[in-house]
Protein backbone atom coordinates (compact mmCIF):
# COMPACT_ATOMS: atom_id res chain seq x y z
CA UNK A 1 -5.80 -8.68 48.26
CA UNK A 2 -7.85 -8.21 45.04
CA UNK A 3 -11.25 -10.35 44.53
CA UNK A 4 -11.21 -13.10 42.86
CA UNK A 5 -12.64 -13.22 39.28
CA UNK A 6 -12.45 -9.24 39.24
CA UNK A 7 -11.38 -7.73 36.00
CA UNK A 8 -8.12 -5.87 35.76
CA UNK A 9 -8.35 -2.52 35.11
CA UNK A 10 -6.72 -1.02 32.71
CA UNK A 11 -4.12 1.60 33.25
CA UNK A 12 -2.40 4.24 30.43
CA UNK A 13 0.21 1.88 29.88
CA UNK A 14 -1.20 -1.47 29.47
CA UNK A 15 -4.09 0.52 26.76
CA UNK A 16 -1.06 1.24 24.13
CA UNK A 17 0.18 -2.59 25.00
CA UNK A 18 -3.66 -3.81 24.47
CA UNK A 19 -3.94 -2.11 21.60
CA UNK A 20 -1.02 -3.54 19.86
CA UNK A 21 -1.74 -7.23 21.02
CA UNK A 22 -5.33 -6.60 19.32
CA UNK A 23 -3.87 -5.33 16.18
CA UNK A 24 -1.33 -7.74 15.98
CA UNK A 25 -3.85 -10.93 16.83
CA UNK A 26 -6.14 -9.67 14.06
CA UNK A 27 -3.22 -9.51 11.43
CA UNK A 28 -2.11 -12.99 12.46
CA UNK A 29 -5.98 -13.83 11.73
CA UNK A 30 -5.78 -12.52 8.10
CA UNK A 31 -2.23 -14.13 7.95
CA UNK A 32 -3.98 -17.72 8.86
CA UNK A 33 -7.00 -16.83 6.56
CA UNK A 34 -4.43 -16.89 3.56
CA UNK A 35 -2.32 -19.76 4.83
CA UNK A 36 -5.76 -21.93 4.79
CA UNK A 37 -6.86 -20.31 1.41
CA UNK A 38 -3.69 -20.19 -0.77
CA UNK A 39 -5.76 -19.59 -3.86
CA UNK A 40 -6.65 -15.95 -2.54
CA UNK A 41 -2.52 -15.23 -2.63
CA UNK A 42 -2.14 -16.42 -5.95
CA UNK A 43 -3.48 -13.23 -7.57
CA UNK A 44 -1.72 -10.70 -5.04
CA UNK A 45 2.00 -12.15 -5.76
CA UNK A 46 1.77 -14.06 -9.15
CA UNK A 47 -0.45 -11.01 -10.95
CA UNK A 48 2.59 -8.57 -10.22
CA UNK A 49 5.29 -10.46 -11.49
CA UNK A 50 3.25 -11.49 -15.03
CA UNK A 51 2.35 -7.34 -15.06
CA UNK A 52 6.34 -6.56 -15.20
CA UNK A 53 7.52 -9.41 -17.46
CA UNK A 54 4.87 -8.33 -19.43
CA UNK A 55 5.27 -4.43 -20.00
CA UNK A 56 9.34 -5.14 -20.46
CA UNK A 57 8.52 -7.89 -22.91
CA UNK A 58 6.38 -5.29 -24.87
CA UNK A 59 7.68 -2.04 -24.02
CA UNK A 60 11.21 -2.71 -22.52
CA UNK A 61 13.61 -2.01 -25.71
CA UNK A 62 12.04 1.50 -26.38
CA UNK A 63 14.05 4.46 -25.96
CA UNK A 64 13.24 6.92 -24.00
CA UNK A 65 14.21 11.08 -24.63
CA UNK A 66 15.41 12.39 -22.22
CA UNK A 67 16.27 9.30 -19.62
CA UNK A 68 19.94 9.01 -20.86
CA UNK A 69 19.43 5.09 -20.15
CA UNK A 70 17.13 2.01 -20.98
CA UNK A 71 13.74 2.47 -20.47
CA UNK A 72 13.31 -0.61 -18.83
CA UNK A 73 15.15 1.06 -15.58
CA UNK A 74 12.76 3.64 -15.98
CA UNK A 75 9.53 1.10 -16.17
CA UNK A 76 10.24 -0.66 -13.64
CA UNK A 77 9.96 1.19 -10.91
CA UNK A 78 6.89 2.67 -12.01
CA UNK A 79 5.37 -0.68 -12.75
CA UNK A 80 6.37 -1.46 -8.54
CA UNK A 81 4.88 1.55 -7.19
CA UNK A 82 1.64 0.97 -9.60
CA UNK A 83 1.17 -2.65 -8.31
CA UNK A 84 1.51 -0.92 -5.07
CA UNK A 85 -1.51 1.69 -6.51
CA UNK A 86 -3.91 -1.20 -7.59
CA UNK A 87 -3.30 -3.12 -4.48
CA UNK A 88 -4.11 -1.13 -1.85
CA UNK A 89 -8.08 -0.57 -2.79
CA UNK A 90 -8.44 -4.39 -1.40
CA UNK A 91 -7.82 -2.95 2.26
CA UNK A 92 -11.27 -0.77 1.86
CA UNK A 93 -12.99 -4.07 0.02
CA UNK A 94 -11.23 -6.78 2.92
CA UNK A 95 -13.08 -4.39 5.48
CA UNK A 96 -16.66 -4.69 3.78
CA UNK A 97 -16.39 -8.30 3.46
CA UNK A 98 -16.06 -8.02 6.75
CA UNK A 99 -19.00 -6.12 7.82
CA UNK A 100 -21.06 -7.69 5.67
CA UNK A 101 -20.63 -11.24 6.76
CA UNK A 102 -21.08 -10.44 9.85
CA UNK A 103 -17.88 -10.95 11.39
CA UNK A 104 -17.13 -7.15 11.95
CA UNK A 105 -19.90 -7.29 14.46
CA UNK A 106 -18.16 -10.24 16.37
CA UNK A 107 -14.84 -8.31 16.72
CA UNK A 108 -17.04 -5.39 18.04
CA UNK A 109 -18.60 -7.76 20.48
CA UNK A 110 -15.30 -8.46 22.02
CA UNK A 111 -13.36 -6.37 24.93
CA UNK A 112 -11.06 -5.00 22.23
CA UNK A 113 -10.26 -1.56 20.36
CA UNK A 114 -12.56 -1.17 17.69
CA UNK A 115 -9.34 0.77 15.71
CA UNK A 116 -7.18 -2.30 16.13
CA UNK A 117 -9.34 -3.81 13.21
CA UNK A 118 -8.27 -1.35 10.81
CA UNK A 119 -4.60 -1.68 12.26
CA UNK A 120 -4.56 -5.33 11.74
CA UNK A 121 -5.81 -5.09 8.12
CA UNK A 122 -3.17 -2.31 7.72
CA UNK A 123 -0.75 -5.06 9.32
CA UNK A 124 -1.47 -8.21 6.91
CA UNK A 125 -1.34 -5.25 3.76
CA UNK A 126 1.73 -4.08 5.15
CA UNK A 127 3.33 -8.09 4.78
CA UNK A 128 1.68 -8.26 1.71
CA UNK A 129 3.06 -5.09 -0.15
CA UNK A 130 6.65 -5.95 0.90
CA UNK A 131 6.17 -9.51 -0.76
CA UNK A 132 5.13 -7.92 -3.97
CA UNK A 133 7.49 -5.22 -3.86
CA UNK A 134 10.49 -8.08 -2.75
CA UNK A 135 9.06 -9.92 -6.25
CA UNK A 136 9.20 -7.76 -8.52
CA UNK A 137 12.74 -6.33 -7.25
CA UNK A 138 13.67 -9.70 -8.26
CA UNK A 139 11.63 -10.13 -11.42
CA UNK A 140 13.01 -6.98 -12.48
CA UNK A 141 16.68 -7.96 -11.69
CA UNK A 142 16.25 -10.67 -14.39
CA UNK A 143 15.15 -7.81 -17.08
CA UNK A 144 18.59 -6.03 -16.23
CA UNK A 145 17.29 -3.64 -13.31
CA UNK A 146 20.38 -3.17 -10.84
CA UNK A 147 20.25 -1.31 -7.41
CA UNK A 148 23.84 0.18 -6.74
CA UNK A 149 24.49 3.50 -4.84
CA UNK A 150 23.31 2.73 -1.53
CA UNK A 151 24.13 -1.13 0.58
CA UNK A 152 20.90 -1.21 2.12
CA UNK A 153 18.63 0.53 -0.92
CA UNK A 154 16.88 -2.68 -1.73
CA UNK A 155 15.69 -2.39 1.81
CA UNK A 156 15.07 0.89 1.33
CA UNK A 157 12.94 0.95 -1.75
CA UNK A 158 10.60 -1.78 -0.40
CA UNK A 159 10.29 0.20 2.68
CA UNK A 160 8.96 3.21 0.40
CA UNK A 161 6.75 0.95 -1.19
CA UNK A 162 5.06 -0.53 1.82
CA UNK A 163 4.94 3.51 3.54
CA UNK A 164 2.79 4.62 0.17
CA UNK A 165 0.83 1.08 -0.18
CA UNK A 166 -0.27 1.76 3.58
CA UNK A 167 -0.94 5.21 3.23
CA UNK A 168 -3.04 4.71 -0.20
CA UNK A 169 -4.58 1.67 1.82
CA UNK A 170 -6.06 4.06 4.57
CA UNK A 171 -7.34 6.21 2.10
CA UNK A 172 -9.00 3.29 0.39
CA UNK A 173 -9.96 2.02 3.86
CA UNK A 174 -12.39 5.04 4.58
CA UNK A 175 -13.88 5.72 1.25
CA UNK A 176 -14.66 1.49 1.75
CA UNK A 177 -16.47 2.37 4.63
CA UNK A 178 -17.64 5.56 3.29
CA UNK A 179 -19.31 3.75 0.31
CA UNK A 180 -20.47 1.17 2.64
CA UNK A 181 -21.43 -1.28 0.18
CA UNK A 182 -19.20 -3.72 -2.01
CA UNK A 183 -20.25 -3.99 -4.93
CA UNK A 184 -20.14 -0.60 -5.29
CA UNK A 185 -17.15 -0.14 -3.38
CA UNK A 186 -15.61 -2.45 -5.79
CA UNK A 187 -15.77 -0.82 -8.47
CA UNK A 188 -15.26 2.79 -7.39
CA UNK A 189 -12.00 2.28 -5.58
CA UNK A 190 -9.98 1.34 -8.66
CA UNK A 191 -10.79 4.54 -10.23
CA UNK A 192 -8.72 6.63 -8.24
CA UNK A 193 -6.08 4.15 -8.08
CA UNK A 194 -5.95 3.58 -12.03
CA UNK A 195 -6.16 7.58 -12.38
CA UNK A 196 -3.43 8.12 -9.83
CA UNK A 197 -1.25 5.31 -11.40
CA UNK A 198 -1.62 6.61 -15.25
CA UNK A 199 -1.27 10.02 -14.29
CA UNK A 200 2.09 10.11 -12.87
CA UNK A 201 6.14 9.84 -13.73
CA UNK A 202 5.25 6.01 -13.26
CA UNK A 203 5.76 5.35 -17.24
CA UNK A 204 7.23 8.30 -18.83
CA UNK A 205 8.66 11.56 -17.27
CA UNK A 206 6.30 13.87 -16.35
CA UNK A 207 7.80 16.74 -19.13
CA UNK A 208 6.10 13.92 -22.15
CA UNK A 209 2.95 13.85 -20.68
CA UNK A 210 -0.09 15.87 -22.24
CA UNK A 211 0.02 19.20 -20.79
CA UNK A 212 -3.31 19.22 -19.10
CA UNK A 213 -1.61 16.30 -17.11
CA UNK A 214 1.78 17.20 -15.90
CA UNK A 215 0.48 19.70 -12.90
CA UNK A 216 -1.39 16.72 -11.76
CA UNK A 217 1.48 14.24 -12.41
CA UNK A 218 4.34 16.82 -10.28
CA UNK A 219 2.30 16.53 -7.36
CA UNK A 220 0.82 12.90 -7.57
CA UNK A 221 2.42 10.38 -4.55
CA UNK A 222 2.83 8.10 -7.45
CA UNK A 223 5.21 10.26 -9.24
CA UNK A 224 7.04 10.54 -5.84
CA UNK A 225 7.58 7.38 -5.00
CA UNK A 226 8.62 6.48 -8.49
CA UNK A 227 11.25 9.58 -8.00
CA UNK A 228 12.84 7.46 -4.64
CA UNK A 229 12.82 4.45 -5.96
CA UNK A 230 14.83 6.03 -9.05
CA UNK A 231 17.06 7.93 -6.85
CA UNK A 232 17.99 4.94 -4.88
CA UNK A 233 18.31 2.68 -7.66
CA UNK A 234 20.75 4.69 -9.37
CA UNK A 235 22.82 5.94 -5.98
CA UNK A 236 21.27 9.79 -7.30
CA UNK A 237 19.92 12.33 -4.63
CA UNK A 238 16.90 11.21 -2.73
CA UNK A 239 16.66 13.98 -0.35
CA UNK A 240 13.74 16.03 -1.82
CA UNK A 241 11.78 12.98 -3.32
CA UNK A 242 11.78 11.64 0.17
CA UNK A 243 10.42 14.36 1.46
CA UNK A 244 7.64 14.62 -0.55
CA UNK A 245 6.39 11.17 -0.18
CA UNK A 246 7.14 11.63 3.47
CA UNK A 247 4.42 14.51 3.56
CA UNK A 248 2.21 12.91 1.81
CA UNK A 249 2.48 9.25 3.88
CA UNK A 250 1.82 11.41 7.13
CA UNK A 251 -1.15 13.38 5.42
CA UNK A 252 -3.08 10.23 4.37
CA UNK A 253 -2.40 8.96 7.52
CA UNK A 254 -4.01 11.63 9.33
CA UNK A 255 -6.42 13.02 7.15
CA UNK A 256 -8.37 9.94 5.41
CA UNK A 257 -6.82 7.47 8.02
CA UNK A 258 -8.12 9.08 11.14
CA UNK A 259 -11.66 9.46 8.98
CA UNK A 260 -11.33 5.57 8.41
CA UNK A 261 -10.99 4.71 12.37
CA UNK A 262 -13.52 7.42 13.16
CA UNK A 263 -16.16 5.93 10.74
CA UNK A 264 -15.19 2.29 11.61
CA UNK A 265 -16.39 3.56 15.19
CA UNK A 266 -19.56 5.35 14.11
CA UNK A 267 -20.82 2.19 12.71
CA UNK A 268 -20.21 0.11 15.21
């Protein structure tokens, strides 16, 4: 017979279980905190779609050397995967806020994983970059942008776009934590993102770029994404562009990512 009122004790398979359940109740938290506050989802999923009807209004009819199509199906997958670029610094701000209101102390406070924070912000971002990327895949269907090749490469391309978003977001996530300050934070995390975004295939191919940029551009996860996205758009190969964004989605996971969790510890 076991005492009454004892705790359970937890065993190596009910941890991984717990530590879902956490991550997944603190997603459905952020979930409820932008049901109750619609205003804060107005920016995240009506900002995107003005962005594209915007560039292809302005920029859509050029031609492009080189493509050996419109440039519009060039754009817009680069003006997807950049949303996707600018986006993911609010994981790193989100986590801040956080701290600094106090409620990151609360969720320390409680008999939880202090990782499963980070994992439920990565959760609610993850929900929130396949919105955008659903969006604009529609947006950009009304400009004339057409997915054929592949049944499922919709599905596909805004499964790329939520891998990098997350991956980007974890890097975001620990130089948040590393700045340890918002205001500052918030302004230093769009740096990277806006240097990463420009400086990439994302608008032009990498070969019309200035030359002090295209080493940078060949190797930038921007430029990679932009390459799957292209590739399944247009049915081409997407064997080597998958691969690359695939190394680099596992290397900001455990490079910057496990930095995030092990920093999100430290402070607490």
């Amino acid at each position: 017979m076991t005492a009454v009122g004892t705790a359970p004790v937890a065993t190596p398979h009910s941890i991984p279980l717990r530590f879902a359940r956490d991550s997944a109740l603190i997603a459905g938290r952020n979930l409820r905190v932008l049901r109750k506050n619609p205003g804060r989802l107005i920016y995240p999923l009506v900002q995107p779609v003005v962005l594209l009807v915007m560039f292809v209004s302005v920029f859509g009819n050029l031609a492009l050397t080189g493509h050996g199509g419109p440039y519009r199906e060039f754009l817009i997958p680069g003006i997807i995967v950049e949303n996707a670029t600018l986006t993911a610094p609010t994981s790193g701000l989100a986590l801040l806020r956080d701290a600094s209101s106090g409620l990151a102390d609360r969720f320390r406070s409680l008999p939880m994983s202090r990782a499963s924070v980070l994992i439920g912000r990565l959760l609610t971002d993850a929900i929130i970059f396949a919105a955008q990327a659903a969006l604009l895949i529609g947006a950009g269907y009304a400009f004339g942008f057409r997915i054929g090749g592949r049944p499922l490469a919709a599905l596909a391309i805004v499964a790329a776009v939520v891998a990098f978003g997350l991956a980007f977001a974890a890097l975001s996530a620990w130089l948040g934590l590393l700045i340890n300050d918002p205001e500052t934070a918030e302004r230093v995390l769009f740096f990277p993102a806006i240097a990463l975004a420009f400086v990439s295939s994302a608008f032009a191919p990498v070969s019309l770029l200035a030359g002090w940029m295209q080493p940078i551009a060949r190797v930038n996860p921007v430029s990679a994404t932009c390459a799957v996205i292209r590739a399944l758009a247009s049915g081409g190969p997407v064997g080597f562009p998958l691969l690359e964004l695939g190394c680099w989605v596992v290397g900001l996971f455990l490079v910057p990512g496990v930095l995030a969790v092990r920093r999100w510890q430290a402070n607490a």
